[in-house]
PDB file of N, CA and C in Angstrom:
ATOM      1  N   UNK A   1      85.516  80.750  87.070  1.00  0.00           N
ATOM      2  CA  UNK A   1      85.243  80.414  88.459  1.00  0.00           C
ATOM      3  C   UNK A   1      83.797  80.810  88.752  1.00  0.00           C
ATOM      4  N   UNK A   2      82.806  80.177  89.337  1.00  0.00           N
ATOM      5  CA  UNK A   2      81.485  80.355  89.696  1.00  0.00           C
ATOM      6  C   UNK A   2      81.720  80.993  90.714  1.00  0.00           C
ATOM      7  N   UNK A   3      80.274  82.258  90.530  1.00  0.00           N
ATOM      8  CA  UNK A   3      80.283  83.182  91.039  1.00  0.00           C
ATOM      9  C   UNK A   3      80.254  83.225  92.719  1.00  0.00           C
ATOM     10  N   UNK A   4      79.471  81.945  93.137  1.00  0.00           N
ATOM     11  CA  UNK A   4      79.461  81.107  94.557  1.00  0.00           C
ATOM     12  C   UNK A   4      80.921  80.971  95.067  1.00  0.00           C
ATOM     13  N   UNK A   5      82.011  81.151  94.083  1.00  0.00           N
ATOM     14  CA  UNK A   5      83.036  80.690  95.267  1.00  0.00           C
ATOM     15  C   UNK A   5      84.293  81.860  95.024  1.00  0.00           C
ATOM     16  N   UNK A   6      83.716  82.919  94.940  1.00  0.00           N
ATOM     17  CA  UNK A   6      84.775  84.065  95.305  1.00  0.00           C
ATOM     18  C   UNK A   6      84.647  84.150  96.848  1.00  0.00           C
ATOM     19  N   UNK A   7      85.774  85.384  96.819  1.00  0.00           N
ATOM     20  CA  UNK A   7      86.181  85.793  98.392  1.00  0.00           C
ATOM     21  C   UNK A   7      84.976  86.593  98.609  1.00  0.00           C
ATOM     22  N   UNK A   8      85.328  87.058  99.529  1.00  0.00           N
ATOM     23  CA  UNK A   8      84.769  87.927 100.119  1.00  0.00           C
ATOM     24  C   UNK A   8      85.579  89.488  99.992  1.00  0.00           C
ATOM     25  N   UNK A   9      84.634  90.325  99.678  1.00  0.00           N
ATOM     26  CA  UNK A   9      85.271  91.517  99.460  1.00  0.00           C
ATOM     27  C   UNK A   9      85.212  92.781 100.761  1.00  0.00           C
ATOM     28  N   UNK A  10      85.748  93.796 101.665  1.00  0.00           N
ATOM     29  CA  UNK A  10      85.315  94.269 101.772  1.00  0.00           C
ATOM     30  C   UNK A  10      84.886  95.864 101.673  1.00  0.00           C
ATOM     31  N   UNK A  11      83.764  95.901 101.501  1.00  0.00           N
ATOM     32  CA  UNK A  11      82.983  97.157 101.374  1.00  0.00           C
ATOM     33  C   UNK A  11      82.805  98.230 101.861  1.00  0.00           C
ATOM     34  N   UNK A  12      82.147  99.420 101.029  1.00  0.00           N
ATOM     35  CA  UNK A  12      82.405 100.424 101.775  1.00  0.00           C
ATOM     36  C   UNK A  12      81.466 101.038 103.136  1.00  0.00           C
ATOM     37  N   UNK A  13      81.524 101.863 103.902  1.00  0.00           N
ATOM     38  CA  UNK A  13      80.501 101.952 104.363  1.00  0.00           C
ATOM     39  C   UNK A  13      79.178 101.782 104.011  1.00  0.00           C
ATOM     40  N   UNK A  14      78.009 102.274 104.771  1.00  0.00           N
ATOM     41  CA  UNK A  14      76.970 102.674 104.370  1.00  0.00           C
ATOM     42  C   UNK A  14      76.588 104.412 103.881  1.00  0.00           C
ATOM     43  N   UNK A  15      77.628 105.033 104.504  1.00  0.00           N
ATOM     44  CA  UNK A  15      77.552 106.562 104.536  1.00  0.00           C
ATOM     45  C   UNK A  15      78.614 106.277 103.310  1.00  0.00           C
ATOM     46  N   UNK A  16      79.815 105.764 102.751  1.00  0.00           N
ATOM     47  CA  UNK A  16      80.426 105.842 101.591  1.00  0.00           C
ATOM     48  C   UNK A  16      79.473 105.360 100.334  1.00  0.00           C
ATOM     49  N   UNK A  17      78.578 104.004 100.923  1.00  0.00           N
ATOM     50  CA  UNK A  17      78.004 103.702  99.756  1.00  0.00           C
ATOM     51  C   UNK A  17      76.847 104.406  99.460  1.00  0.00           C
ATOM     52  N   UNK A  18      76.458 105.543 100.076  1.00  0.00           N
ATOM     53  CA  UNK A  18      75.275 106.716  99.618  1.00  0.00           C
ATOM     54  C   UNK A  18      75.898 107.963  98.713  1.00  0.00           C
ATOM     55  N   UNK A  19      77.777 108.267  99.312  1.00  0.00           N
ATOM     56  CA  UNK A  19      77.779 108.962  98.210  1.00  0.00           C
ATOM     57  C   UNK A  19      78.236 108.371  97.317  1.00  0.00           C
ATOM     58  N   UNK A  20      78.923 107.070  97.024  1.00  0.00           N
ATOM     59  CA  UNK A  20      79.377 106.902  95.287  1.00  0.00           C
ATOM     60  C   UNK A  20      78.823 105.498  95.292  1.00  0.00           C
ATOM     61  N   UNK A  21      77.810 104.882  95.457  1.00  0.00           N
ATOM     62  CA  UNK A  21      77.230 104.056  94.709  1.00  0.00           C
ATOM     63  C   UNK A  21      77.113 102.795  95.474  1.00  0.00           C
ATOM     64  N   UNK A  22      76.667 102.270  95.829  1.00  0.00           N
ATOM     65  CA  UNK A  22      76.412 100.453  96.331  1.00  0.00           C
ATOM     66  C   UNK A  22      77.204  99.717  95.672  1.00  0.00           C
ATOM     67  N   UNK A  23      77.726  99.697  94.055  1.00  0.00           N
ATOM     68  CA  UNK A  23      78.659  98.922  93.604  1.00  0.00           C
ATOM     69  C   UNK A  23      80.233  98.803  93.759  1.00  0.00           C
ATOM     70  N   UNK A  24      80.867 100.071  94.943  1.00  0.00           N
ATOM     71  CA  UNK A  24      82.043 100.271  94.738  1.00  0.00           C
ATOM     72  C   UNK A  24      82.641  99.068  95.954  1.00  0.00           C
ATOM     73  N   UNK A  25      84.013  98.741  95.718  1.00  0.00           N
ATOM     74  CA  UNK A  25      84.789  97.410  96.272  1.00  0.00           C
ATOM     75  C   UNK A  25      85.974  97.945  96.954  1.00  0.00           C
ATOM     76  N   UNK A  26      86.783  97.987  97.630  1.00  0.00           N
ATOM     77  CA  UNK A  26      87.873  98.119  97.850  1.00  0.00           C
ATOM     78  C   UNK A  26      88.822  97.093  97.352  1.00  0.00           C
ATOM     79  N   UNK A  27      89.989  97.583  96.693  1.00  0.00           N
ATOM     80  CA  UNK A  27      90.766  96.994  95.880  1.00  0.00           C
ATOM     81  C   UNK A  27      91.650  95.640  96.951  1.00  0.00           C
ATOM     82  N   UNK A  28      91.724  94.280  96.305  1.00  0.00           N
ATOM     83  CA  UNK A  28      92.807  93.378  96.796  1.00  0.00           C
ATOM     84  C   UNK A  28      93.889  93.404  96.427  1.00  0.00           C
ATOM     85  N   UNK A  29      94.788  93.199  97.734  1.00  0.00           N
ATOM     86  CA  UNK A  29      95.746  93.019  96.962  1.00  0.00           C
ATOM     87  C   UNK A  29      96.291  91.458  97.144  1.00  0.00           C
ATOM     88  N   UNK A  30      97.300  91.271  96.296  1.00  0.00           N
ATOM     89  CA  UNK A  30      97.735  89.813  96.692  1.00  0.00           C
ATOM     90  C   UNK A  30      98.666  89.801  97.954  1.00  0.00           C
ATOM     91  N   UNK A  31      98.536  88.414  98.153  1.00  0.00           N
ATOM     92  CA  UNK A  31      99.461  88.353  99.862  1.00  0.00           C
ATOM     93  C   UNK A  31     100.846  88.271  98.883  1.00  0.00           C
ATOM     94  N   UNK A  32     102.225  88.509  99.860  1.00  0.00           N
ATOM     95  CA  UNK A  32     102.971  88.078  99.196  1.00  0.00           C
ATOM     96  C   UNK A  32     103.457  87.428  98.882  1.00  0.00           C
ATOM     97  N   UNK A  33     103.043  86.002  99.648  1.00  0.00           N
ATOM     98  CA  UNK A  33     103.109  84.411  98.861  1.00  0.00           C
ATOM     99  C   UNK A  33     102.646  84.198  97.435  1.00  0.00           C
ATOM    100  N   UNK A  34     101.815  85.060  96.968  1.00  0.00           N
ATOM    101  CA  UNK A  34     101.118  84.794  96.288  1.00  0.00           C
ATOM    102  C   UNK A  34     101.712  85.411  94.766  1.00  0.00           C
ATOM    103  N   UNK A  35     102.502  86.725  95.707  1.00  0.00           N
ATOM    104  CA  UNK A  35     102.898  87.749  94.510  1.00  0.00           C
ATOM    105  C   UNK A  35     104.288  86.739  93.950  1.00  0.00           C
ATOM    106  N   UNK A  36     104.803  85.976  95.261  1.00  0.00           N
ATOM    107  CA  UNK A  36     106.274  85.732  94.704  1.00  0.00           C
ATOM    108  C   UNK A  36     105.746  85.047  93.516  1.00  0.00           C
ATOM    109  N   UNK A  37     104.680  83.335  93.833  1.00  0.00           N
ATOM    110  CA  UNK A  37     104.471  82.353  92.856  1.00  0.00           C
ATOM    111  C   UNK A  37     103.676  83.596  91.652  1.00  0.00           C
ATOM    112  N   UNK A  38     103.281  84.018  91.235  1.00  0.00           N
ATOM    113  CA  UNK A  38     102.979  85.034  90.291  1.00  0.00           C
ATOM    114  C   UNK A  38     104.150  85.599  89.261  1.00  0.00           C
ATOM    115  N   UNK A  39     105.067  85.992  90.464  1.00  0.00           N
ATOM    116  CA  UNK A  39     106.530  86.455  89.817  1.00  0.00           C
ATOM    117  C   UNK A  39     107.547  85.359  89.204  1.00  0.00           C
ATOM    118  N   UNK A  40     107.342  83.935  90.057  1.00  0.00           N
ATOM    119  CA  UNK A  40     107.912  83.073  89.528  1.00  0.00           C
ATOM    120  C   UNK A  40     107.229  82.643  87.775  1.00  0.00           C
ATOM    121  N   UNK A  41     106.183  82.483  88.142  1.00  0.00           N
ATOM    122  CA  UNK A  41     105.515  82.231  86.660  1.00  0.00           C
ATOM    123  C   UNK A  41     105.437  83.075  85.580  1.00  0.00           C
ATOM    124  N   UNK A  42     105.813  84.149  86.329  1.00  0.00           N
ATOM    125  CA  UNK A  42     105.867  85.199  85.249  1.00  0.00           C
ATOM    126  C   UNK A  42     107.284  84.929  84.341  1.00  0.00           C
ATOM    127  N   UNK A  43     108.388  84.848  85.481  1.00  0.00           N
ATOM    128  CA  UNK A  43     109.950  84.515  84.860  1.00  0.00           C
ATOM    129  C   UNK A  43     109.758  83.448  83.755  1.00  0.00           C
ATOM    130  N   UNK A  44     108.760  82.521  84.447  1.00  0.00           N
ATOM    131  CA  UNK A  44     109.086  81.384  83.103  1.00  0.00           C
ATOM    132  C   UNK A  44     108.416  81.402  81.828  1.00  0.00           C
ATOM    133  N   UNK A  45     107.096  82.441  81.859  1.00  0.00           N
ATOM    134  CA  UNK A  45     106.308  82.360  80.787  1.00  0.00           C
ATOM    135  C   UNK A  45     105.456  83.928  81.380  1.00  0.00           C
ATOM    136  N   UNK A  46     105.544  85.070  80.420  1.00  0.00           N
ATOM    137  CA  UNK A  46     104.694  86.112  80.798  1.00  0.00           C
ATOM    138  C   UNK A  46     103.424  86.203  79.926  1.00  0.00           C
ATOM    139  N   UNK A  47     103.357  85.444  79.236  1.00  0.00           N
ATOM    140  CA  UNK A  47     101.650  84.804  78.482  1.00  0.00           C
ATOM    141  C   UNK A  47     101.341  83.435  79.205  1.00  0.00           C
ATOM    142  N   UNK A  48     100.622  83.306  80.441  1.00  0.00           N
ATOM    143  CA  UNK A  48     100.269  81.969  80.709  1.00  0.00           C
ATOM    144  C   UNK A  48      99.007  81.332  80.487  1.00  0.00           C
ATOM    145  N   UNK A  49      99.093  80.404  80.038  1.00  0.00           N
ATOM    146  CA  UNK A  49      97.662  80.087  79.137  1.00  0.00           C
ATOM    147  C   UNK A  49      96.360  80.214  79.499  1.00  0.00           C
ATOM    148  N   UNK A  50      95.364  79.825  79.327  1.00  0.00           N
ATOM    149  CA  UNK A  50      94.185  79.838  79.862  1.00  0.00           C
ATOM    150  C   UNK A  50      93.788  79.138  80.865  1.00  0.00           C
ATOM    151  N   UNK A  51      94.475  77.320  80.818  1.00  0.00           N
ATOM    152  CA  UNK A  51      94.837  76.871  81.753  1.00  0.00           C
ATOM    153  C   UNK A  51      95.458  77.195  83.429  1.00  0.00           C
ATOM    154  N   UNK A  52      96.660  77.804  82.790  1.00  0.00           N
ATOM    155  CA  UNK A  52      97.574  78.174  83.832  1.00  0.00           C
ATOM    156  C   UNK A  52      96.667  79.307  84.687  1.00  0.00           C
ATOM    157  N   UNK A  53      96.145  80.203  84.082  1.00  0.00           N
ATOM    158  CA  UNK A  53      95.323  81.285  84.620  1.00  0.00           C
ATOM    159  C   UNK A  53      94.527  80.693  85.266  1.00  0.00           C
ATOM    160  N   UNK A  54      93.555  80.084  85.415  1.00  0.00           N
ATOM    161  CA  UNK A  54      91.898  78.981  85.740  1.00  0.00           C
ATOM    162  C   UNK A  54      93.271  78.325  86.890  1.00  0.00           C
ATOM    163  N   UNK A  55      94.409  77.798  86.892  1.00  0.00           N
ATOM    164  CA  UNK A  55      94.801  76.903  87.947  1.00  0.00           C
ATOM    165  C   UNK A  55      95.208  77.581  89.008  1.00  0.00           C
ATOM    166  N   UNK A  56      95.792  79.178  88.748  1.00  0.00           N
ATOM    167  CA  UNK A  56      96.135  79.978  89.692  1.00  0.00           C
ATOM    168  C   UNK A  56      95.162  80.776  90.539  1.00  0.00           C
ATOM    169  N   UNK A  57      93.594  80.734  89.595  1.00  0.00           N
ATOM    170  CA  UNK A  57      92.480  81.511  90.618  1.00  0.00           C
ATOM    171  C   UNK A  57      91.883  80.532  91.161  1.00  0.00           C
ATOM    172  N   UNK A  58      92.246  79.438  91.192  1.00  0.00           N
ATOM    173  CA  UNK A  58      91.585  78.489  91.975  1.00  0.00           C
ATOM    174  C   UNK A  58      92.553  78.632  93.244  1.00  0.00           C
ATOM    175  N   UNK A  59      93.677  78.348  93.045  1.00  0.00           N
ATOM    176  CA  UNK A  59      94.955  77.970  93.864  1.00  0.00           C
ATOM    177  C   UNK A  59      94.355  79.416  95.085  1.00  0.00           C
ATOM    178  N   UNK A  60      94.146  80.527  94.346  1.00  0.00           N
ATOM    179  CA  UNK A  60      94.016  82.096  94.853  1.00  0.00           C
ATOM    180  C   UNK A  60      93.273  82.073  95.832  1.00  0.00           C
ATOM    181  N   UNK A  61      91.804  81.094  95.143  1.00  0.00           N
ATOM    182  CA  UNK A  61      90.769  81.523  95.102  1.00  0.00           C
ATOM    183  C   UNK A  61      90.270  82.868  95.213  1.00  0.00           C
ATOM    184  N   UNK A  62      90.307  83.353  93.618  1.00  0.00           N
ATOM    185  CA  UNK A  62      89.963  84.637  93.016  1.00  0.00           C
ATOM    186  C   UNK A  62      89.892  84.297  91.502  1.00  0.00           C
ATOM    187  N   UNK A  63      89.166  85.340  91.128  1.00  0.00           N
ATOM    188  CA  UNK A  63      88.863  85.888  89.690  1.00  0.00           C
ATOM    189  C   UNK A  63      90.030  84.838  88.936  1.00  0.00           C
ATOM    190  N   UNK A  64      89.961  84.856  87.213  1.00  0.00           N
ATOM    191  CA  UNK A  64      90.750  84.213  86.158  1.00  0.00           C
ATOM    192  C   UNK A  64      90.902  85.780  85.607  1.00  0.00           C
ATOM    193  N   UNK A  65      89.904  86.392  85.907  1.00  0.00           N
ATOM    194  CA  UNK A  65      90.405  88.072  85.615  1.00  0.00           C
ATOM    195  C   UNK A  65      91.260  88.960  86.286  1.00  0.00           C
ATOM    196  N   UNK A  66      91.247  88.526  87.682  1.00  0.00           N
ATOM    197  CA  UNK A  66      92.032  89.350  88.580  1.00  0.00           C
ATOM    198  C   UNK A  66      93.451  89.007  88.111  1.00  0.00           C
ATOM    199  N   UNK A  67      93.561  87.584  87.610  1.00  0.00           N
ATOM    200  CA  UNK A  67      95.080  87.226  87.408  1.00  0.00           C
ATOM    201  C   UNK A  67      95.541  87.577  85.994  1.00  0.00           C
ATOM    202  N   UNK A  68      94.815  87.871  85.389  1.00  0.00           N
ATOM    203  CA  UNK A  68      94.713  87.951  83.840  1.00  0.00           C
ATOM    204  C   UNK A  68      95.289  89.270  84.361  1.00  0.00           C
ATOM    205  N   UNK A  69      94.591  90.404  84.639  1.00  0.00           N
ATOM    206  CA  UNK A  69      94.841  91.716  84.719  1.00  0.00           C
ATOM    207  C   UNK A  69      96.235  91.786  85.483  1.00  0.00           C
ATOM    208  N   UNK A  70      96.897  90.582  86.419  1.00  0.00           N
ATOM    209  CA  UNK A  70      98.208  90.890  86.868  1.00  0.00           C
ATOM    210  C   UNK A  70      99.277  90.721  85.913  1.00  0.00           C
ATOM    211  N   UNK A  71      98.693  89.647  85.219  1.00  0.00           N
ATOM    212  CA  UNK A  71     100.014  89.335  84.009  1.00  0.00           C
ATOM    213  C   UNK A  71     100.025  90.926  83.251  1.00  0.00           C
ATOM    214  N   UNK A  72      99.086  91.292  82.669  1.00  0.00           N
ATOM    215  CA  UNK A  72      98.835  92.579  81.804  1.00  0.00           C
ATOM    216  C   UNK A  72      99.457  93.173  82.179  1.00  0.00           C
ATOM    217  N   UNK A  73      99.735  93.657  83.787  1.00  0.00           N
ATOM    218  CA  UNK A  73      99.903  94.730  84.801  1.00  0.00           C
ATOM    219  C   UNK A  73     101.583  94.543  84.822  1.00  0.00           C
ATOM    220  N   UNK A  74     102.599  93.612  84.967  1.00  0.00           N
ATOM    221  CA  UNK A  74     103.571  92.921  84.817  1.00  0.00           C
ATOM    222  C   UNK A  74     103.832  93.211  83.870  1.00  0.00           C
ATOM    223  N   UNK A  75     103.698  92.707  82.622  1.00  0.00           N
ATOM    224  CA  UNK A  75     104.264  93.141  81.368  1.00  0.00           C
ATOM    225  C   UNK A  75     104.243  94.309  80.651  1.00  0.00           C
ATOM    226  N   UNK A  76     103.803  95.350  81.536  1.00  0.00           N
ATOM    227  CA  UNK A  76     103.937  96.834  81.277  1.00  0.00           C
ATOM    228  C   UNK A  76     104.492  97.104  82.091  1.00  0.00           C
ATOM    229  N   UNK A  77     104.849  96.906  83.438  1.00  0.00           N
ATOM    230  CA  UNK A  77     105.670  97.110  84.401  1.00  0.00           C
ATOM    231  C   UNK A  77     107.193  96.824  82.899  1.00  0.00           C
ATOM    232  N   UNK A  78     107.413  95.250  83.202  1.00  0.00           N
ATOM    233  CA  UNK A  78     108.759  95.031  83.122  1.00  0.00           C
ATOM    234  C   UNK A  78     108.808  96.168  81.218  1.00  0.00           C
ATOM    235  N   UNK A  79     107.957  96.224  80.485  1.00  0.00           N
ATOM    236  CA  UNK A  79     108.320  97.128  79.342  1.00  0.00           C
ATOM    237  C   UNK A  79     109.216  98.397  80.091  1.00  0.00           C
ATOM    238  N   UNK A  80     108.217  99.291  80.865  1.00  0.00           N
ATOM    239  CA  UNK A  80     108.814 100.036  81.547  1.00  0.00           C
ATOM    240  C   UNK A  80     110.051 100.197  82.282  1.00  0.00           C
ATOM    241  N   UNK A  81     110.484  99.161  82.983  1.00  0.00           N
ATOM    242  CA  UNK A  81     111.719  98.919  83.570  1.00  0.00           C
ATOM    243  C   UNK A  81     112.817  98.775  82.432  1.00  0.00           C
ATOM    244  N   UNK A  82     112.268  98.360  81.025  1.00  0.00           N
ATOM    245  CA  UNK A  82     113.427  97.681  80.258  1.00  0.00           C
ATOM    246  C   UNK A  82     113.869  99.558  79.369  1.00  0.00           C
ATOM    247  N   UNK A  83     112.845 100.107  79.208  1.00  0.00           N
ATOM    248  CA  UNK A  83     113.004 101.306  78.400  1.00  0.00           C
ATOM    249  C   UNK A  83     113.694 102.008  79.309  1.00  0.00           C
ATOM    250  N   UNK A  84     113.568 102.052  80.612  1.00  0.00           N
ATOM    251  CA  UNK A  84     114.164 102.869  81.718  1.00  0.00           C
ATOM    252  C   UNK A  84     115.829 102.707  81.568  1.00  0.00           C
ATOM    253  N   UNK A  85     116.113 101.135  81.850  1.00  0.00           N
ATOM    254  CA  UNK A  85     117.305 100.630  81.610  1.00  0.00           C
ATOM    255  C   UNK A  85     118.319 101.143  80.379  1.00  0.00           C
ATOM    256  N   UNK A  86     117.139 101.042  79.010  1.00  0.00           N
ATOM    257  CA  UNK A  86     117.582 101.125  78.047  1.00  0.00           C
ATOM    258  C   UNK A  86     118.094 102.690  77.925  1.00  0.00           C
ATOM    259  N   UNK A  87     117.610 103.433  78.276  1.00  0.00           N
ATOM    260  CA  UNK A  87     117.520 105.502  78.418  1.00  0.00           C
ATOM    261  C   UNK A  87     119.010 105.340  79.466  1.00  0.00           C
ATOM    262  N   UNK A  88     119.307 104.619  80.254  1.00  0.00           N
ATOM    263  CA  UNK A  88     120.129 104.933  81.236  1.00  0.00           C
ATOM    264  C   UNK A  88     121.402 104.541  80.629  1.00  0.00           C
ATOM    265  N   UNK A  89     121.447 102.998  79.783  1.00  0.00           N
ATOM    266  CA  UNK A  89     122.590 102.866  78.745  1.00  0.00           C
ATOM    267  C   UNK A  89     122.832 103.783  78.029  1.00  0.00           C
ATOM    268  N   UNK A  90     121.864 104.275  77.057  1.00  0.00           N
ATOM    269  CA  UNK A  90     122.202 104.927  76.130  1.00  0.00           C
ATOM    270  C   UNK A  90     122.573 106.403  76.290  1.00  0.00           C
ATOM    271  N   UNK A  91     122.507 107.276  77.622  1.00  0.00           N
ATOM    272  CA  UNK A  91     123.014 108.143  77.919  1.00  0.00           C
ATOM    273  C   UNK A  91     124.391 108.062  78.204  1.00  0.00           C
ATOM    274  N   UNK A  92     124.331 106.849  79.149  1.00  0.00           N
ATOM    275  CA  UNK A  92     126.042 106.624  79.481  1.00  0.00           C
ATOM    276  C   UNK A  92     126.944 106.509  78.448  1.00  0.00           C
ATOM    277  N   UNK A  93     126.424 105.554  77.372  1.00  0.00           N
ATOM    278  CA  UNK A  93     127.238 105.701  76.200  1.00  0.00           C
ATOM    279  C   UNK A  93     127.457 107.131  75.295  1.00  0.00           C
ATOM    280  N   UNK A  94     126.349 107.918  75.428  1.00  0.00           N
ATOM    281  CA  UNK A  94     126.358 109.467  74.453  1.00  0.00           C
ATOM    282  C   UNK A  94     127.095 109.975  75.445  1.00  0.00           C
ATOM    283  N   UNK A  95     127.169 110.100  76.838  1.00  0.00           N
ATOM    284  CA  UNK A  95     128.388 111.044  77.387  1.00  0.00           C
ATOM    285  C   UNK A  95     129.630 110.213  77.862  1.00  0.00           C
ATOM    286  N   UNK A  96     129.865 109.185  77.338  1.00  0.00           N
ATOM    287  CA  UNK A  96     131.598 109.150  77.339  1.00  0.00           C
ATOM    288  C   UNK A  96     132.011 109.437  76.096  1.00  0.00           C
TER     289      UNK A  96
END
């Protein structure tokens, strides 16, 4: 995505950006329209191609990185949820 057609971010003060730097951003988050279609695409495919990525930061209008980093962010989530699951079976089964 060219650099001309991101959002708009906003920034920190002027008294914040003297003590940690002129480059710092405050983090976005997604709306939650945005999170569901994310979550939907995730259900059907949690590697979405390069394509699919480039069609969703347009759709966003945001980064092909910002979305890249959600899939990443997702598939360590759901690892996590599945090992969680998995620790909670396998106790139930060692104490009956």
């Amino acid at each position: 995505m060219p650099k001309g057609n991101r959002p708009q971010v906003q920034r920190f003060t002027f008294e914040e950006e003297e003590e940690y730097g002129t480059d710092i951003v405050r983090r976005q988050k997604f709306t939650a329209e945005e999170t569901s279609i994310l979550e939907l695409k995730f259900r059907y495919n949690s590697y979405p191609s390069k394509e699919e990525v480039d069609e969703l930061a347009v759709q966003f209008g945001t980064s092909d990185k910002r979305i890249t980093s959600w899939f990443q962010n997702r598939r360590v989530k759901e690892t996590r949820l599945s090992n969680q699951r998995n620790e909670k079976y396998a106790l139930k089964f060692i104490l009956n």
